[in-house]
N, C-alpha and C. Protein backbone atom coordinates (compact mmCIF):
# COMPACT_ATOMS: atom_id res chain seq x y z
N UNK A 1 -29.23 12.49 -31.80
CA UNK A 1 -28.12 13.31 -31.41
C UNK A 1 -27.61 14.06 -32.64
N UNK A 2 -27.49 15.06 -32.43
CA UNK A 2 -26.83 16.41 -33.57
C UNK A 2 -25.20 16.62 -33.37
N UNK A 3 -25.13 16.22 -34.94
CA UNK A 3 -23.83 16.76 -34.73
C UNK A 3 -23.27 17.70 -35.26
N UNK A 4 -22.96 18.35 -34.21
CA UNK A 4 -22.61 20.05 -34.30
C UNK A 4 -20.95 20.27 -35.26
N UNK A 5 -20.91 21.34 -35.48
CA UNK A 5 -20.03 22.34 -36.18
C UNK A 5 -18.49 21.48 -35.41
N UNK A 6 -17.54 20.99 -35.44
CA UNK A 6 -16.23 21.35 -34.78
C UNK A 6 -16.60 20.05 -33.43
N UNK A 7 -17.67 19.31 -33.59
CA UNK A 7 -17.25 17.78 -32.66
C UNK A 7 -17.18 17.26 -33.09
N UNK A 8 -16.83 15.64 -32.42
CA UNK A 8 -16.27 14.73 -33.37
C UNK A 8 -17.05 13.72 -32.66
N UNK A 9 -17.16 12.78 -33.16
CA UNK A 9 -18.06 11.46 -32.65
C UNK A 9 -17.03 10.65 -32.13
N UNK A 10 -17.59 9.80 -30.70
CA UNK A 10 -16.54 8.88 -30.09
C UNK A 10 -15.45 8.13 -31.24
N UNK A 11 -16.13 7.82 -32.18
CA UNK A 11 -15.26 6.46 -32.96
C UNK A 11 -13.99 7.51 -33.71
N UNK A 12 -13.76 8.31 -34.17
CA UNK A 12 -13.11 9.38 -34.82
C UNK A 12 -11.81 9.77 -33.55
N UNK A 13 -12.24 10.16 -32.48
CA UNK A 13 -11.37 10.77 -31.68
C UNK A 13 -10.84 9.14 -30.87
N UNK A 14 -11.75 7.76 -30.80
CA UNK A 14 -10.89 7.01 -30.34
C UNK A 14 -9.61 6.40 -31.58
N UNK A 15 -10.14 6.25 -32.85
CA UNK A 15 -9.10 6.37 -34.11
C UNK A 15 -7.64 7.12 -34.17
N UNK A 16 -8.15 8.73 -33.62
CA UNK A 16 -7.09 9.54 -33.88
C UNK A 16 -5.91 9.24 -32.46
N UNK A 17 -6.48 8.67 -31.31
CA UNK A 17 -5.67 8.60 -30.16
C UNK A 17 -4.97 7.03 -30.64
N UNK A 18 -5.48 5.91 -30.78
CA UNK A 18 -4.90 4.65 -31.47
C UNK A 18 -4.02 5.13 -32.24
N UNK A 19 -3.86 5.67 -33.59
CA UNK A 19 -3.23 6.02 -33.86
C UNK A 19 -1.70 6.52 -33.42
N UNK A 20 -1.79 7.46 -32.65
CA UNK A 20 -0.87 8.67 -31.96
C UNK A 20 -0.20 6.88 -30.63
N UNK A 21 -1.46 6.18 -30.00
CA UNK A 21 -0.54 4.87 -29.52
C UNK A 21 0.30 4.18 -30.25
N UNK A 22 0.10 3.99 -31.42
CA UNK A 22 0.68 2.63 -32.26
C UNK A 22 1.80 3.48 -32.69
N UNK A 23 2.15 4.46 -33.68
CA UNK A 23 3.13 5.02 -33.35
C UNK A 23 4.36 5.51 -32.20
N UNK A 24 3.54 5.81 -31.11
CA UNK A 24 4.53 5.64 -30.12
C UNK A 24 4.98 4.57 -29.54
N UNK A 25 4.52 3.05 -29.55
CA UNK A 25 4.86 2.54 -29.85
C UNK A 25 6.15 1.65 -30.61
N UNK A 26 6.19 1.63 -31.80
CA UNK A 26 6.61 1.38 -32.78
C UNK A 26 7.74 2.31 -32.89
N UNK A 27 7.69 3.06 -32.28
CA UNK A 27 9.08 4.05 -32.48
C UNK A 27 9.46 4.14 -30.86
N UNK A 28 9.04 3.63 -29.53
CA UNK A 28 9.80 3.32 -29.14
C UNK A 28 10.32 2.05 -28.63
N UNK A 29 9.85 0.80 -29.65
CA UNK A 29 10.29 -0.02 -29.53
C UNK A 29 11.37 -0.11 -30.86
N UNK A 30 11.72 1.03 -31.50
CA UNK A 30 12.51 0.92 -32.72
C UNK A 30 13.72 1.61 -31.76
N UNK A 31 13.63 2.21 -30.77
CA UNK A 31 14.80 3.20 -29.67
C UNK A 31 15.17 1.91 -28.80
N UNK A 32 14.45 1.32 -28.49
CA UNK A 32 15.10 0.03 -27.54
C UNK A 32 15.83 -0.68 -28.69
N UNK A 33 15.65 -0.78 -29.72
CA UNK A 33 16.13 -1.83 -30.71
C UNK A 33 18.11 -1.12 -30.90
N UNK A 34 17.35 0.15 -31.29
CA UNK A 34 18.75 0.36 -30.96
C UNK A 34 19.89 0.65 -30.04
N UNK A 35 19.44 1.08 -28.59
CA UNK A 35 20.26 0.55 -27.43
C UNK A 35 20.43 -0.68 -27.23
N UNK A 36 19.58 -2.00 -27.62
CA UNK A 36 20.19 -3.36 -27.28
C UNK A 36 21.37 -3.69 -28.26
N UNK A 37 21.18 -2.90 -29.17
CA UNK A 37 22.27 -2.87 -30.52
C UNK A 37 23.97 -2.50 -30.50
N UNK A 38 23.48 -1.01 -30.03
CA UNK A 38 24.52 -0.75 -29.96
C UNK A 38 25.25 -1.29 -28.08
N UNK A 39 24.15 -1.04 -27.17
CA UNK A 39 25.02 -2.05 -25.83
C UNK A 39 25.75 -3.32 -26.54
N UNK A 40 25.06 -4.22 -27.48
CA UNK A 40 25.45 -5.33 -27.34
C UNK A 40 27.03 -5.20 -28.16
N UNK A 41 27.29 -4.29 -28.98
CA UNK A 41 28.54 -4.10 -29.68
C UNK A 41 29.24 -3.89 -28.66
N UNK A 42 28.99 -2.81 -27.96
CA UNK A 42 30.08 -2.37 -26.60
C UNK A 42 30.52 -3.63 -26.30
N UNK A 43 29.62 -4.06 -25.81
CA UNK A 43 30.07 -4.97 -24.65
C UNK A 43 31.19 -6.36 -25.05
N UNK A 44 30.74 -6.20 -26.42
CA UNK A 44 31.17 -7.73 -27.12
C UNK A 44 32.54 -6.76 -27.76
N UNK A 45 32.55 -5.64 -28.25
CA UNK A 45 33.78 -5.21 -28.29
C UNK A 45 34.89 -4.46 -26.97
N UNK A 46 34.20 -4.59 -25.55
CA UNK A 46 35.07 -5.02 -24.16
C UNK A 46 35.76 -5.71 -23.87
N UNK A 47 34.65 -7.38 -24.23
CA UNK A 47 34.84 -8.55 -23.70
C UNK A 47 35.87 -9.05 -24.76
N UNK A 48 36.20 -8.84 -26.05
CA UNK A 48 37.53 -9.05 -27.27
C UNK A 48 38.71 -8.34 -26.66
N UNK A 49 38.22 -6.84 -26.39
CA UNK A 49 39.59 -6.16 -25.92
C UNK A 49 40.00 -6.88 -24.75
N UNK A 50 39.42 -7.03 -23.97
CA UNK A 50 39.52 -7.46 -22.02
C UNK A 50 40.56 -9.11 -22.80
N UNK A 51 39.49 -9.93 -23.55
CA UNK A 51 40.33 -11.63 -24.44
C UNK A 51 41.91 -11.38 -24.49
N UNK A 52 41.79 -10.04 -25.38
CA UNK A 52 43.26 -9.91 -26.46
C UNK A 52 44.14 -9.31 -25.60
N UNK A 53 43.83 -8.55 -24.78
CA UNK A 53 44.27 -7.63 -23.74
C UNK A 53 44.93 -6.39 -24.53
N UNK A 54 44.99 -5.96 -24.99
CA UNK A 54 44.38 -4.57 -25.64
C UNK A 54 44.92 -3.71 -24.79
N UNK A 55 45.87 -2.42 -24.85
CA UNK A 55 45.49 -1.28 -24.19
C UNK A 55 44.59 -0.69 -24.48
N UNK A 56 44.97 -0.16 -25.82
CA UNK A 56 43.96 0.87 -26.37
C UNK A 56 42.53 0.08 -27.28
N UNK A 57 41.72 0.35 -26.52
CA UNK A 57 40.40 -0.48 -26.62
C UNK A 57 39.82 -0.84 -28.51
N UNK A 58 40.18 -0.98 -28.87
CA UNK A 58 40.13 -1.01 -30.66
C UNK A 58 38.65 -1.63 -30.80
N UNK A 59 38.66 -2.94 -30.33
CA UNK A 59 37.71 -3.32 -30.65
C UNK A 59 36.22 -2.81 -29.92
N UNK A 60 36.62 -2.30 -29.14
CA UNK A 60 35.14 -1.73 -28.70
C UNK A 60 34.86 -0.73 -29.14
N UNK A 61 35.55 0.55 -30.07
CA UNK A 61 35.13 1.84 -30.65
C UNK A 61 35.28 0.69 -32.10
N UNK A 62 35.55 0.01 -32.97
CA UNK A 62 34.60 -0.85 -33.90
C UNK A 62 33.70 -1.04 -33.89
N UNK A 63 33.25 -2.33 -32.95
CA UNK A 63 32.37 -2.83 -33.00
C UNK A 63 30.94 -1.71 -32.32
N UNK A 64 31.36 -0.45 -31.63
CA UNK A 64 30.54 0.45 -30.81
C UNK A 64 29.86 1.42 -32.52
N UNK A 65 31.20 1.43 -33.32
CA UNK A 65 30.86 1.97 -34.29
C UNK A 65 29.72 1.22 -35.66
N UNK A 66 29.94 0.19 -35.66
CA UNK A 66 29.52 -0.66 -36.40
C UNK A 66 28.09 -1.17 -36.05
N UNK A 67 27.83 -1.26 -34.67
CA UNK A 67 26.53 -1.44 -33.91
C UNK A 67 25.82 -0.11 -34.27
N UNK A 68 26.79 1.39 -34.09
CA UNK A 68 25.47 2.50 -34.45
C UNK A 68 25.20 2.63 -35.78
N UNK A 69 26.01 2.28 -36.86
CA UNK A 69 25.69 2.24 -38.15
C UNK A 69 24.41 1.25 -38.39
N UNK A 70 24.99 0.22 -37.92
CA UNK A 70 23.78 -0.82 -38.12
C UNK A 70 22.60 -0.34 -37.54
N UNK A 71 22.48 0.13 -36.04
CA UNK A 71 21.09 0.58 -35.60
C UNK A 71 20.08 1.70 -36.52
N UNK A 72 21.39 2.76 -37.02
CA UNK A 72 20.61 3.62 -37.81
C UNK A 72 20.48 3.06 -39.21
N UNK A 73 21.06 1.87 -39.61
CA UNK A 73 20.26 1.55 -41.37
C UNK A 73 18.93 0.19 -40.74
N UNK A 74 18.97 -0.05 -39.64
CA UNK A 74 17.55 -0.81 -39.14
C UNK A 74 16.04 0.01 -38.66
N UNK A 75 16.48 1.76 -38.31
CA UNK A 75 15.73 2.64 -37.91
C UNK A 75 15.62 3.14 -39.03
N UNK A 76 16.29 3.67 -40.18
CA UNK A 76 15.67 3.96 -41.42
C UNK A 76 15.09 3.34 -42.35
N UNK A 77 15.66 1.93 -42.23
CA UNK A 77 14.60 0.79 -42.37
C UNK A 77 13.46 0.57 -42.47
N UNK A 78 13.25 0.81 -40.73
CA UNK A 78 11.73 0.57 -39.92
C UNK A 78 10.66 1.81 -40.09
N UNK A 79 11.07 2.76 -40.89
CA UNK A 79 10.32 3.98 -40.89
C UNK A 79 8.91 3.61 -41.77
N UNK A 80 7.94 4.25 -41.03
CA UNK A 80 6.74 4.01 -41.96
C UNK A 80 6.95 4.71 -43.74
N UNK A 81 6.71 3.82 -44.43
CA UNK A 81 6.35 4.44 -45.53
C UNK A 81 4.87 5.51 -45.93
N UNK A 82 5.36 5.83 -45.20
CA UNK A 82 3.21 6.88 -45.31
C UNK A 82 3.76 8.18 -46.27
C-alpha cells in the first residue's frame, strides 16, 4: 500500500481523534467539578441562612462567592501544562 501525498494512515488519524476525546473529557469533567462546587456553596450557604434565619441571604452570596473563586483556582489548576 502507497502512501500518497496528504493521507494519513489509520494509527495517526485514530491518535489525533483520542486525543481531541481525552481532552474533552478532562475539561468537561473539570465544568462538572465546578457546578458541584459552586451548587454545593449555594446550597450550604441557604441551608446557614434558612439555620440563622437571615433576611438578607449573607451567607449564601459568601459562600456562592467563595465556591466560584475556589472553582476557578481548581480549573486553573487543572489546566494542561502543554
Amino acid at each position: 500500500m502507497e502512501n500518497k501525498p496528504g493521507s494519513t494512515d489509520p494509527k495517526t488519524r485514530f491518535d489525533k481523534a483520542n486525543r481531541k476525546v481525552t481532552s474533552y473529557t478532562q475539561y468537561s469533567s473539570i465544568a462538572f467539578q465546578m457546578l458541584g462546587t459552586i451548587g454545593l456553596g449555594v446550597w450550604g450557604g441557604m441551608k446557614l441562612d434558612e439555620w440563622q434565619g437571615n433576611r438578607l441571604p449573607v451567607w449564601t452570596i459568601v459562600l456562592a462567592l467563595t465556591a466560584i473563586g475556589a472553582s476557578l483556582y481548581l480549573f486553573i489548576k487543572g489546566l494542561p501544562k502543554e
